[in-house]
Protein backbone atom coordinates (compact mmCIF):
# COMPACT_ATOMS: atom_id res chain seq x y z
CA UNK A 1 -219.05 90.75 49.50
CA UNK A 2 -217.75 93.00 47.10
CA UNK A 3 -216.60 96.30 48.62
CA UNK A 4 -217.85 99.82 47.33
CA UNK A 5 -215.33 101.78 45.12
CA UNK A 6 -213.31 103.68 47.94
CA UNK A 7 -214.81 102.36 51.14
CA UNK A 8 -212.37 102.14 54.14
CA UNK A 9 -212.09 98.71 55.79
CA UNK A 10 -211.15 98.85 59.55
CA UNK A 11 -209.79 96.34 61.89
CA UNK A 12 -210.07 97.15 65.62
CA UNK A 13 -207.21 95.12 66.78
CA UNK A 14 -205.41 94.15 69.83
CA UNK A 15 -203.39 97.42 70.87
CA UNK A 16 -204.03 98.86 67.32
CA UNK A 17 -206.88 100.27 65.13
CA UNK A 18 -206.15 99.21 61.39
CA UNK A 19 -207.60 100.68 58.17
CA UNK A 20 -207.37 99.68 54.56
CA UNK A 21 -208.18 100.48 51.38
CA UNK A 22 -209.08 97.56 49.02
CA UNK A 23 -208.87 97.36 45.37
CA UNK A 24 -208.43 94.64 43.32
CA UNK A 25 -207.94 92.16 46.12
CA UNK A 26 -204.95 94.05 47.09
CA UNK A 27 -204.47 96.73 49.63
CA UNK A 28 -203.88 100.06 48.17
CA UNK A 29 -203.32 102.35 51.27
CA UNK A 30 -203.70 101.91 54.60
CA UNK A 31 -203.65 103.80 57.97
CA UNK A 32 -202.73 102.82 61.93
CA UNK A 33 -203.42 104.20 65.08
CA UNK A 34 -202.68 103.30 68.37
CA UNK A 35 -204.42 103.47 71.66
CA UNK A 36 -203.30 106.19 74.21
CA UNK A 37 -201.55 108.37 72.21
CA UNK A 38 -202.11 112.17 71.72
CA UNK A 39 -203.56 112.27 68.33
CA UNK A 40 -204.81 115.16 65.66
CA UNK A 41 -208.11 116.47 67.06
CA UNK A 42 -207.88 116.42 70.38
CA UNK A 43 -208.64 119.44 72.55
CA UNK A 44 -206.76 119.56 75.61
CA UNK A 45 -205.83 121.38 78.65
CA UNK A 46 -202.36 122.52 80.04
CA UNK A 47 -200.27 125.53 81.14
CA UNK A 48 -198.27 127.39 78.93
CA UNK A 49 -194.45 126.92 79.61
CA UNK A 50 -192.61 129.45 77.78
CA UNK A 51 -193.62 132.23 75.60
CA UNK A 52 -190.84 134.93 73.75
CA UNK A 53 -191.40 137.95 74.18
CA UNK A 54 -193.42 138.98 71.56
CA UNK A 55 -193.62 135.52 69.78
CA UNK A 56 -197.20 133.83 69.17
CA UNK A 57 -195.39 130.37 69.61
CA UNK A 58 -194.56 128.89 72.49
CA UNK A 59 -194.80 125.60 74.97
CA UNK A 60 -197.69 124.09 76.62
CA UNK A 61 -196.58 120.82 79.35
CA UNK A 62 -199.95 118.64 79.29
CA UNK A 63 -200.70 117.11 82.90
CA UNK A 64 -199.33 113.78 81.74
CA UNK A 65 -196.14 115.83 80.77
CA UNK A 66 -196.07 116.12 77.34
CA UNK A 67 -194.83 119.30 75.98
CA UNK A 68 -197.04 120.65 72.77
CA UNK A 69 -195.21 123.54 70.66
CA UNK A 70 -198.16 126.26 70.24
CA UNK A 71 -198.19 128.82 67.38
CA UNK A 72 -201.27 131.64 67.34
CA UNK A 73 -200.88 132.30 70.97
CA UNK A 74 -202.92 136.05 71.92
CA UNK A 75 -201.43 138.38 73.18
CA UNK A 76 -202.84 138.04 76.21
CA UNK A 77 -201.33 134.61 76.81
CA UNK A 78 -198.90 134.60 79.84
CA UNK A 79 -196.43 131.98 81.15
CA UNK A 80 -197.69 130.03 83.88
CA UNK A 81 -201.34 130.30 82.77
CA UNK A 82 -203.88 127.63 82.26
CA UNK A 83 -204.69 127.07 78.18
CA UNK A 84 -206.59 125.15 75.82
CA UNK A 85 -205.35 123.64 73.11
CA UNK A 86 -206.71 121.82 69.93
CA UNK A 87 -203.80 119.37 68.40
CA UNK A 88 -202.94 119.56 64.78
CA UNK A 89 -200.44 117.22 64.33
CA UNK A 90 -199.61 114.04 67.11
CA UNK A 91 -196.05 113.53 67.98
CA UNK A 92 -193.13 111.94 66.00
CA UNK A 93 -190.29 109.80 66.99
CA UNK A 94 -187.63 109.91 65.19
CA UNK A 95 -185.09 107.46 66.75
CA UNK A 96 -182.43 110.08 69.15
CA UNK A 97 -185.34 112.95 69.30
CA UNK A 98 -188.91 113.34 68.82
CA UNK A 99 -191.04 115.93 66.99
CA UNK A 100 -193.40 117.39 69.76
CA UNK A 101 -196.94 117.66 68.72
CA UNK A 102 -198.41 121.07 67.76
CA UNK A 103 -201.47 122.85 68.93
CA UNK A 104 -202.99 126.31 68.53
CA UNK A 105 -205.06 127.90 71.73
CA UNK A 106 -209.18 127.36 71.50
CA UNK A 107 -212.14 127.53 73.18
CA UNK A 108 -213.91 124.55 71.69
CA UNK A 109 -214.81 121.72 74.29
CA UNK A 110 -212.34 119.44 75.93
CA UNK A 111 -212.52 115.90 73.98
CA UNK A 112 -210.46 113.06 73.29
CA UNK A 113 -208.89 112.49 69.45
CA UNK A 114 -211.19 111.09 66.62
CA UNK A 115 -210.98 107.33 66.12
CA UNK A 116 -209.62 106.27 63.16
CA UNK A 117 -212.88 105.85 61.76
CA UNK A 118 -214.35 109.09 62.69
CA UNK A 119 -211.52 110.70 61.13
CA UNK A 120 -211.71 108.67 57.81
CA UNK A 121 -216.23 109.20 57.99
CA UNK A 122 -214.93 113.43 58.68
CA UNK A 123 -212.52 113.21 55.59
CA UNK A 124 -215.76 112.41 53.34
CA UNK A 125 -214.86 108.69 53.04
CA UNK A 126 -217.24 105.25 53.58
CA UNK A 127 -216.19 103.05 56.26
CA UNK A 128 -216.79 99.19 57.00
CA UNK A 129 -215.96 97.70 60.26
CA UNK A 130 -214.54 94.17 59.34
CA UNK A 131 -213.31 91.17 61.86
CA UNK A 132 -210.76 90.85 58.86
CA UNK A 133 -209.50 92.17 56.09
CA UNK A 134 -210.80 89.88 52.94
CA UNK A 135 -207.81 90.24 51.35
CA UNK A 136 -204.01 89.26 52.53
CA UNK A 137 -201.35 91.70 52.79
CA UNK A 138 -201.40 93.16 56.13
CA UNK A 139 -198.54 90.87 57.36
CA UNK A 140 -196.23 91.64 54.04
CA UNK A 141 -197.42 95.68 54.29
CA UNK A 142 -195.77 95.36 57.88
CA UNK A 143 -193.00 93.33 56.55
CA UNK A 144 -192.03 95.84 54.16
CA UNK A 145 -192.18 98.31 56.66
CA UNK A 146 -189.73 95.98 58.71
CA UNK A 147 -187.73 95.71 56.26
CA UNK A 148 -187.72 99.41 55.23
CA UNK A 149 -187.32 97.90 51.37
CA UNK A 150 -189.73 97.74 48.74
CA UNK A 151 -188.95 95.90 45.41
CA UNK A 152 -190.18 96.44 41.92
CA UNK A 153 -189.49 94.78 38.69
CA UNK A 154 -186.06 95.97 37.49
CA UNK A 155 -185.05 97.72 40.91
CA UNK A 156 -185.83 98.52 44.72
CA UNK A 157 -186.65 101.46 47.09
CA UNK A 158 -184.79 101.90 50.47
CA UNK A 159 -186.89 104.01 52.88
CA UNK A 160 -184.75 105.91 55.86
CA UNK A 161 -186.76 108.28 58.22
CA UNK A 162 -184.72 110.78 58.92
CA UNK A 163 -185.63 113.78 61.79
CA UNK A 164 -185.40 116.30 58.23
CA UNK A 165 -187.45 114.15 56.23
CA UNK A 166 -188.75 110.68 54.74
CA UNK A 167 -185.78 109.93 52.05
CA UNK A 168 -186.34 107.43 49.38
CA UNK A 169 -183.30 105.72 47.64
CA UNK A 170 -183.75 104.27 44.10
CA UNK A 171 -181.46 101.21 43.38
CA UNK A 172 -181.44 98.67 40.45
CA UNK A 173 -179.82 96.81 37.54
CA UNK A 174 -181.61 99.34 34.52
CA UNK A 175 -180.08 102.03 32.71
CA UNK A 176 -181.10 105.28 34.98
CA UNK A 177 -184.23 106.31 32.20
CA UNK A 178 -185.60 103.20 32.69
CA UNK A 179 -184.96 102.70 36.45
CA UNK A 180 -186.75 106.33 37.35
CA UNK A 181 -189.32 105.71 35.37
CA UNK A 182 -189.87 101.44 36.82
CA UNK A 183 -189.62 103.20 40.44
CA UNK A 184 -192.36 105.59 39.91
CA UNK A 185 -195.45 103.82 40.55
CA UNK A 186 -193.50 101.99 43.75
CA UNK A 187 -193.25 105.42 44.86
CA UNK A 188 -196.77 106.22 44.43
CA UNK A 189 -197.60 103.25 45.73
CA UNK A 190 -195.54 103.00 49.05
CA UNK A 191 -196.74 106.86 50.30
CA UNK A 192 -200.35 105.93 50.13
CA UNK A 193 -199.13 102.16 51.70
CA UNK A 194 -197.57 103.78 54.18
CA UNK A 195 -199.04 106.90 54.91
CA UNK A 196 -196.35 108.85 54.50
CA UNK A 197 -196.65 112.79 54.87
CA UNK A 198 -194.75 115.85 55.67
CA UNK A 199 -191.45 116.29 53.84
CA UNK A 200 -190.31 113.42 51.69
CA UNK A 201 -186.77 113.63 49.38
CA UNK A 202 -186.61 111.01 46.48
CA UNK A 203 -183.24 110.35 45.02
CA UNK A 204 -183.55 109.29 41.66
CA UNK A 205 -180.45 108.33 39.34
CA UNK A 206 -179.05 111.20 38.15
CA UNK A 207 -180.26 111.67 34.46
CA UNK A 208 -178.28 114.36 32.42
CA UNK A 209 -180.33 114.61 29.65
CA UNK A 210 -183.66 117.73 30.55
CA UNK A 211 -186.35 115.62 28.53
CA UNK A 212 -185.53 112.85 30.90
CA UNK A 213 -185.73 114.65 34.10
CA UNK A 214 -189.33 116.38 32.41
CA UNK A 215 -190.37 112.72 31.51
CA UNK A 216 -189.78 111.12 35.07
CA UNK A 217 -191.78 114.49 36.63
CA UNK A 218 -194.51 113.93 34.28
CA UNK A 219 -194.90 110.44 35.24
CA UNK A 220 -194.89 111.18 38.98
CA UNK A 221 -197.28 113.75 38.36
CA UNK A 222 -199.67 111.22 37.15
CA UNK A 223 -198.69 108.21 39.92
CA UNK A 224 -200.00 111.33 41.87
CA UNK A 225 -202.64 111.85 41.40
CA UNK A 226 -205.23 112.46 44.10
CA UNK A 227 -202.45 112.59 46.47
CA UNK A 228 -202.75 115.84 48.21
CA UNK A 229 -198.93 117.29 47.53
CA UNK A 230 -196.37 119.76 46.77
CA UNK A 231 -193.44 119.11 45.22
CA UNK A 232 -190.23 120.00 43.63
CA UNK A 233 -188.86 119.37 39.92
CA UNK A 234 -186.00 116.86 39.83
CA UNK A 235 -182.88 118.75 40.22
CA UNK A 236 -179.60 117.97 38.07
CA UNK A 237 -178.63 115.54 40.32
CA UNK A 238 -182.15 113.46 40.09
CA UNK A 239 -183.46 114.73 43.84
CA UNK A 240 -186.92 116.52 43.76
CA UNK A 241 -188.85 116.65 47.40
CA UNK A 242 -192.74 116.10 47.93
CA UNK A 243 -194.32 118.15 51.11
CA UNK A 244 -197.56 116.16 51.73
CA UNK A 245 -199.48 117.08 54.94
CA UNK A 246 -199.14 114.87 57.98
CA UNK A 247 -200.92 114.60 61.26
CA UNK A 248 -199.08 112.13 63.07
CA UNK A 249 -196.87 109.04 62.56
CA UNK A 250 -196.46 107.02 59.63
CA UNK A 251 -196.64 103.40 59.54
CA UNK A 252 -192.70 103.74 58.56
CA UNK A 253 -191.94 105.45 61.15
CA UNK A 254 -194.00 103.64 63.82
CA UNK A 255 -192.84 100.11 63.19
CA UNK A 256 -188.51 101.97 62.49
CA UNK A 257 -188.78 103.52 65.65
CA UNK A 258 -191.27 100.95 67.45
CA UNK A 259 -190.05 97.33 66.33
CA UNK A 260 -190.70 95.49 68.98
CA UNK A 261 -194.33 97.23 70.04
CA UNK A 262 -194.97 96.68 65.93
CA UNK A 263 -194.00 93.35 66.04
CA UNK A 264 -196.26 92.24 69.37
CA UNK A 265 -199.17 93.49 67.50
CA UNK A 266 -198.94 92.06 64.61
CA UNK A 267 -198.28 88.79 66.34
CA UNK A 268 -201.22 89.29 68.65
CA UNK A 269 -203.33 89.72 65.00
CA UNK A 270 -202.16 86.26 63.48
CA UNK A 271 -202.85 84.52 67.03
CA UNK A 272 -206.35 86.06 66.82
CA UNK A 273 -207.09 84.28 63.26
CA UNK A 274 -205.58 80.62 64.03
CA UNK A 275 -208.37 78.35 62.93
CA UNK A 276 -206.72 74.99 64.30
CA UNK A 277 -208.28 73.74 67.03
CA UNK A 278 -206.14 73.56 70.84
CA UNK A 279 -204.55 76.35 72.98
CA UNK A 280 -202.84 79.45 71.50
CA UNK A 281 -198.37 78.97 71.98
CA UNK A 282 -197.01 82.28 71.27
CA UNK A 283 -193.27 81.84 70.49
CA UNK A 284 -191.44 84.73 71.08
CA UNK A 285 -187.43 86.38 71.48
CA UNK A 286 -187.64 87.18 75.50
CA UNK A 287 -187.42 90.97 74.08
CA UNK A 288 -190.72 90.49 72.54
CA UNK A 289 -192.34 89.07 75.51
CA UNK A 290 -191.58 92.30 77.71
CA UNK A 291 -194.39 94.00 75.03
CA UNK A 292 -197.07 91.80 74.98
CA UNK A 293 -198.85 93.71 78.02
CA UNK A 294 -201.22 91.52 80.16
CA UNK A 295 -204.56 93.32 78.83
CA UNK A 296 -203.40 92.35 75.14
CA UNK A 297 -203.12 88.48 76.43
CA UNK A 298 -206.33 88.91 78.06
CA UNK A 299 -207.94 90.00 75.41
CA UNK A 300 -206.63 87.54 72.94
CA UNK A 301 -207.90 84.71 75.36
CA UNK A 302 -211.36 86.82 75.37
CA UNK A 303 -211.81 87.24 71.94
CA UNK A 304 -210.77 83.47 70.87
CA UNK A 305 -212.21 81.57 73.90
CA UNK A 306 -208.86 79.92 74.09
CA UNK A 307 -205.99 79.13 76.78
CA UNK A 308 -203.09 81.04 75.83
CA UNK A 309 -199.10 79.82 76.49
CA UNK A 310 -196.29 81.74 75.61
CA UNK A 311 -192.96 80.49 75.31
CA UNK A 312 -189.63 82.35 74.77
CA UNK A 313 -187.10 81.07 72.97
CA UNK A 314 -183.49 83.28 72.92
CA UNK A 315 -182.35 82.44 69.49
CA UNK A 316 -185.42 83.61 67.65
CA UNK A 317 -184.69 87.53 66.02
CA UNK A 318 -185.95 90.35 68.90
CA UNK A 319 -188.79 91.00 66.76
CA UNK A 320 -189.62 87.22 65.77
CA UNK A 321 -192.78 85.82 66.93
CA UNK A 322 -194.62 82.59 65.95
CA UNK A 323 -198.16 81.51 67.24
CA UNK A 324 -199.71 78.04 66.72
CA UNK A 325 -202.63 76.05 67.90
CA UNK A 326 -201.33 72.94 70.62
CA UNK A 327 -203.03 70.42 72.16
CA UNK A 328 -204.82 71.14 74.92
């Protein structure tokens, strides 16, 4: 079935909600969300923590005990006192801290976050619930991720997630002209991929000559395009910065800071799809086993109709996992 020019294709997976964007039989951006979490659009309830004198941002502790920075607070606000809170942006780990999530006070209803399809429906977009995605690339988009490495023809990115910001490193074999201009697209490419957002630093070989720098921030602009941005000119040194908006984790920085959880999932998909007749054998590092909760198995054995083993085996890679059909 062909798809409709910009239609969203969702997954609902085991222990993960997955959305892509098709074109050309290859996926062109996608998006991930996770069960449980405190997401973008939720209203919720809590007491407000600590206040400065005077300031309009402050804490809120959630009854689960999640602490939410507030800005916008009224006056009236006091520590100790019951508020409502509408989150803007969920939180983000980034390895030795996290970024709390942020809220502003509101009287609006208490309700949960929008599902990753409401969201992408309330952003103006069409959305298709799928079994699958008709197209392969899920597993290398995760890969990549992994990996934290994306090649191109002539060169390679190296993607860090840093608490500051997202920082792209440009290496390869081509005179610098060349190489900037060869890692463009890739850039373009991997932010939509990836659904990267908030502040993101791209260092580009440094290129002396002005009419270079002016030709690698033309290009950009035009890899950019539709890609709701700010950004910086490339500097003398070939760094320019992009501030995109964000409301949550990136796939990056979900499958950096969450390998093995990541991993289990994505696992958990490829089991789903075996077409070989027999039980399910999951073959997993004894690292990865400790994430593949009891529901998840359950409802892998639901959805397939099938007995499922799972074996560990030590000298696999801590986020290694291989599933197969056996004999029953």
């Amino acid at each position: 079935m062909a798809e409709t020019p910009g239609t969203w294709l969702i997954e609902r997976g085991i222990g993960e909600t997955r959305a892509a964007l098709v074109e050309d039989d290859a996926i062109i951006a996608a998006k991930l969300a996770w069960p449980g979490e405190l997401a973008a659009g939720a209203v919720v309830e809590g007491v407000l923590t600590s206040r400065a004198s005077g300031s309009a941002r402050g804490t809120v502790r959630l009854d689960g005990g999640e602490e939410v920075l507030v800005d916008r607070l009224p006056k009236s606000a006091s520590e100790g006192a019951p508020i409502r809170i509408l989150i803007h942006r969920a939180r983000i780990d980034e390895g030795t801290r996290s970024k709390r999530a942020q809220g502003r006070p509101t009287d609006e209803r208490l309700r949960p976050a929008p599902t990753l399809e409401e969201r992408l429906k309330g952003e103006g977009h069409e959305v298709r619930i799928v079994p699958r995605f008709p197209v392969t690339g899920w597993s290398e988009l995760i890969a990549e991720a992994f990996e934290r490495q994306v090649t191109f023809d002539g060169g390679a990115l190296h993607l860090s997630p840093t608490p500051a910001m997202t920082l792209i490193d440009i290496d390869g074999t081509l005179p610098p002209r060349a190489l900037a201009l060869a890692a463009v697209p890739a850039i373009a490419a991997i932010l939509r991929r990836f659904e990267i957002g908030g502040s993101i630093g791209i260092d580009f070989p440094t290129l002396q000559d002005k009419a270079d720098r002016r030709a690698v921030d033309s290009a950009l602009e035009q890899a950019l395009d539709g890609f709701p941005h700010e950004r910086t000119a490339m500097n003398g040194f070939g760094f320019l910065q992009i501030v995109a908006r964000v409301q949550g984790p990136s796939i990056l920085h979900r499958v950096t800071l969450h390998r093995l959880a990541a991993a289990a999932r994505l696992l958990l998909r490829q089991a789903e799809h075996i077409a070989d007749p027999g039980a399910i054998l999951l073959t997993v590092h004894p690292a990865l086993q400790a994430h593949l909760k009891p529901d998840w198995i359950a409802e892998l054995a639901r959805r397939t109709g099938r007995e499922i083993r799972i074996q560990t085996d030590p000298a696999l890679a801590p986020q290694a996992g291989m599933s197969q059909a056996v004999p029953l």
